[in-house]
Protein backbone atom coordinates (compact mmCIF):
# COMPACT_ATOMS: atom_id res chain seq x y z
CA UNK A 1 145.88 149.06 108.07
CA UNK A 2 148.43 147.91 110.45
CA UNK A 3 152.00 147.09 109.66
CA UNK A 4 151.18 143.57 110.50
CA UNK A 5 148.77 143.32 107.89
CA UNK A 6 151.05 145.34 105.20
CA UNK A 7 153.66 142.87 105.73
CA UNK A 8 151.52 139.92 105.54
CA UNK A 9 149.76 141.61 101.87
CA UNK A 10 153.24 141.63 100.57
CA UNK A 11 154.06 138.39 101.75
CA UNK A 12 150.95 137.06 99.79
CA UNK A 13 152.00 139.47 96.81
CA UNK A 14 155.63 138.15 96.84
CA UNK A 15 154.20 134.37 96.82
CA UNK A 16 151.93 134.97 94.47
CA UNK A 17 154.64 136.44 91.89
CA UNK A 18 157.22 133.60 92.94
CA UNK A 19 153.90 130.55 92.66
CA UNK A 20 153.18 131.38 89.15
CA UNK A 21 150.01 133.03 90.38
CA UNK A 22 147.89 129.63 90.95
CA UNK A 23 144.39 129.33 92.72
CA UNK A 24 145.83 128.05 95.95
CA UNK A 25 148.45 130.65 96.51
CA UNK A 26 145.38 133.33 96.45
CA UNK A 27 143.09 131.53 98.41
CA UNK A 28 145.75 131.19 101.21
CA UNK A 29 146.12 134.39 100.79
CA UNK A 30 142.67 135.61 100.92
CA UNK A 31 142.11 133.50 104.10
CA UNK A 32 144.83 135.08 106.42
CA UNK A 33 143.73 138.31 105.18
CA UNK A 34 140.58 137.55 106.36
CA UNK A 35 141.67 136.22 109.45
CA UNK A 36 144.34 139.00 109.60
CA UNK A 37 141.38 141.78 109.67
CA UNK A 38 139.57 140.24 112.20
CA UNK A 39 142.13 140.90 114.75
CA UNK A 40 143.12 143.90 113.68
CA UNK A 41 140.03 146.02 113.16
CA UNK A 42 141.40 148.94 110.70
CA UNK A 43 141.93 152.20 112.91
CA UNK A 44 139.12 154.42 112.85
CA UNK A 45 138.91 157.24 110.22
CA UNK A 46 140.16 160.98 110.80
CA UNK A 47 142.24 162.29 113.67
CA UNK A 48 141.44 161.35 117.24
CA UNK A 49 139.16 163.76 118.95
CA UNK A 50 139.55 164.38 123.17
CA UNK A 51 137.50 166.51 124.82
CA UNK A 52 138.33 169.34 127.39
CA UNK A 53 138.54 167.90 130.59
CA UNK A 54 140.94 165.09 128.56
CA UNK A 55 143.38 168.04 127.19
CA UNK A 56 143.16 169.21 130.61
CA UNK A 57 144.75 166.18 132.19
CA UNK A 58 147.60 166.06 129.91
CA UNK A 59 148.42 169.39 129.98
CA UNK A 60 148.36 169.13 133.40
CA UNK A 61 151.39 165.94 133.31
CA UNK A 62 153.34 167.81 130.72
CA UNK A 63 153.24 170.54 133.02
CA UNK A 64 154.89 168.48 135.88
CA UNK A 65 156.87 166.54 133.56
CA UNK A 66 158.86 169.92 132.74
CA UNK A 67 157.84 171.69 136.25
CA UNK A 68 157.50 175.21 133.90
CA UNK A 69 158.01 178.26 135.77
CA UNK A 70 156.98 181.62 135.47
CA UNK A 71 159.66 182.85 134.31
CA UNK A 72 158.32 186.94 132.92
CA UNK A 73 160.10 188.02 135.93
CA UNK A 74 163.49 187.69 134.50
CA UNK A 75 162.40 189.34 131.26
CA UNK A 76 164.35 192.28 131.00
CA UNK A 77 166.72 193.87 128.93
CA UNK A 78 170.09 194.06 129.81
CA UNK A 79 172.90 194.04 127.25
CA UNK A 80 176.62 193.28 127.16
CA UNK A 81 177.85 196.48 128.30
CA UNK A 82 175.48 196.24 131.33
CA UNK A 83 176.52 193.20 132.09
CA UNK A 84 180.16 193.99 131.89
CA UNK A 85 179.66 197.14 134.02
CA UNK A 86 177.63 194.59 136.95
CA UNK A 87 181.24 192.19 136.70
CA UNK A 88 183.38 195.02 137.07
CA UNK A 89 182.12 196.03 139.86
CA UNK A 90 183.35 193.76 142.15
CA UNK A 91 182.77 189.74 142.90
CA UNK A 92 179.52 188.41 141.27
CA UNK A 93 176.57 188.74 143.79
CA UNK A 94 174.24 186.45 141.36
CA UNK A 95 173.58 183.21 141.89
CA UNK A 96 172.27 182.50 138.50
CA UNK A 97 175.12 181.11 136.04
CA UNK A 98 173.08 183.45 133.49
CA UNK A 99 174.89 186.20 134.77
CA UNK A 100 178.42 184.72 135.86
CA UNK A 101 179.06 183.02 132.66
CA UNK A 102 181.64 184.41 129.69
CA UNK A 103 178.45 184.19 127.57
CA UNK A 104 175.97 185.57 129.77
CA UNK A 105 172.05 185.47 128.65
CA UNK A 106 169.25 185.93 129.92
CA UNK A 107 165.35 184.52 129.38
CA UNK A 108 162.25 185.71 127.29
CA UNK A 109 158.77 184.13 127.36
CA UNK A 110 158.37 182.40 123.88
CA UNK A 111 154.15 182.35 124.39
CA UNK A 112 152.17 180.02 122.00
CA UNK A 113 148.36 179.50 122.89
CA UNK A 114 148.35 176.30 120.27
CA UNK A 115 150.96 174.68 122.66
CA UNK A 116 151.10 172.92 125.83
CA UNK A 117 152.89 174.43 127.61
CA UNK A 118 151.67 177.73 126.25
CA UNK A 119 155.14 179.47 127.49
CA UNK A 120 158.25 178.41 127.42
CA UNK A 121 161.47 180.25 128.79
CA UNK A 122 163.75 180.92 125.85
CA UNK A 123 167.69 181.94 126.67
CA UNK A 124 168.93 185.01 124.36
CA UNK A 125 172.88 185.72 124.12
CA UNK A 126 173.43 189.27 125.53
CA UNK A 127 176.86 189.56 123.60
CA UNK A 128 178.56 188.45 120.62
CA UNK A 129 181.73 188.07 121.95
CA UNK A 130 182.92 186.20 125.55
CA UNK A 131 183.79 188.22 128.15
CA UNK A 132 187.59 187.28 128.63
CA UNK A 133 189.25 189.56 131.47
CA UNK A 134 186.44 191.74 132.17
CA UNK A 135 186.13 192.85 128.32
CA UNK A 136 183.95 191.35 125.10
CA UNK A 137 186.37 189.93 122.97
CA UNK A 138 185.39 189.36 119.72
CA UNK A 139 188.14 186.86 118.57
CA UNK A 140 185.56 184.25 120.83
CA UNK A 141 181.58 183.39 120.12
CA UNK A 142 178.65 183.52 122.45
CA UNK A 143 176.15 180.84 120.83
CA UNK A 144 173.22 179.51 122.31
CA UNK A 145 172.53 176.14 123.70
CA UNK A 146 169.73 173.92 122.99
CA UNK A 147 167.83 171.36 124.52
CA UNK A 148 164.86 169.30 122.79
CA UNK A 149 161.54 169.39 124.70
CA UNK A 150 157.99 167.47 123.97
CA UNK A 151 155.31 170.09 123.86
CA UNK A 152 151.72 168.54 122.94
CA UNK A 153 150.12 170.89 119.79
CA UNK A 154 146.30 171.16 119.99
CA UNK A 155 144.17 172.32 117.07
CA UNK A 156 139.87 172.15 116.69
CA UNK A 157 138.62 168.75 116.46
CA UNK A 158 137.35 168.79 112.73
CA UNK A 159 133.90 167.24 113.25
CA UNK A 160 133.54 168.29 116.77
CA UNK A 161 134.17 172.31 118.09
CA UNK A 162 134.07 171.35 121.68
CA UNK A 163 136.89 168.54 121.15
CA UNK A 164 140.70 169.00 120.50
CA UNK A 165 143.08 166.61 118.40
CA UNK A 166 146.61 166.94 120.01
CA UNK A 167 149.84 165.73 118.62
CA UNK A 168 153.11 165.65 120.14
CA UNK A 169 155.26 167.49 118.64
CA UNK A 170 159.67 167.82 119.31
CA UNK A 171 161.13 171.44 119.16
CA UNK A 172 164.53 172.57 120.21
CA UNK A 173 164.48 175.33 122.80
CA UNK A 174 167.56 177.66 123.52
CA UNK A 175 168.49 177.35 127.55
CA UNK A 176 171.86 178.83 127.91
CA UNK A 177 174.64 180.39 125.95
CA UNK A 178 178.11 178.94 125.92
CA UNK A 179 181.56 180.58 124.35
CA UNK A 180 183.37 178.87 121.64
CA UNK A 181 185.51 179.93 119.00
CA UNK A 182 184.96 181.33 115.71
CA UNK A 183 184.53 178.01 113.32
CA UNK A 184 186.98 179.99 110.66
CA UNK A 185 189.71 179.76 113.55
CA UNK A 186 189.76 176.12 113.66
């Protein structure tokens, strides 16, 4: 049932209490209920069902929408004292703030074949501490920093094994790390 027609049923409920219930107030009632249906067709039963070439064609705007990258080339596994050991040599060479920043990160393929987009780049904090004057210093926090993405979730159609129900779904995705301090030092 629509919201429409919930409103209007306890708009006929309400009159009905405040009329004393009479034979007019339920035929009114009845009749833009009636009338109320006919417009508004009740939605069909079950989830709906879209077939391949459908799930195709969204996946393929979501994919735009977020222009995803392949990003399992800048898996690796570098840690703070690398990283540390890359500044100290000289002047950063790196163009990517993932590797200039107090609160350097870098990115891991979250991969999730229910999901559209099936991978997603994921930042992970390579220290605990910032890096304040070419050292980790722990009186400071690296923390990560999120953004919210749409993904689309696709599961079997129920009466149909060839079809897909897909529901769009919000999740928070780590991008970048940031340094703050310690929320006991406030």
């Amino acid at each position: 049932m629509t919201r429409i027609s919930l409103h209007l049923v306890s708009l006929c409920l309400l009159l009905l209490l405040l009329t004393g219930r009479t034979a007019a107030s339920r035929s009114l009632c009845a009749q833009n209920l009636r009338s109320l249906a006919d417009r508004y067709p009740p939605e069909p039963h079950g989830p709906k069902c879209i077939t391949e070439e459908q799930l195709h064609s969204r996946e393929n705007r979501i994919l735009k929408k977020y222009q995803v990258t392949d990003m399992s080339a800048q898996n690796s596994s570098r840690t703070c004292a690398q990283v540390l050991e890359e500044m100290r040599k000289g002047p950063p060479r790196y163009q990517e703030k993932s590797r200039r920043s107090l609160s350097p990160w870098e990115y891991s393929v979250d991969q999730d074949d229910e999901r559209i987009p099936s991978q997603i780049s994921v930042a992970r904090c390579l220290c605990e501490g910032c890096i304040i004057n070419l050292r980790e210093d722990p009186s400071y926090n690296s923390v990560k920093v999120c953004a919210q993405m749409m993904v689309l979730r696709r599961k079997p159609c129920p009466n149909d094994a060839k079809k897909y129900v897909v529901k769009k779904e919000l999740i928070t995705v780590p991008v970048a790390c940031t340094c703050v301090k310690p929320s006991y030092s406030l």
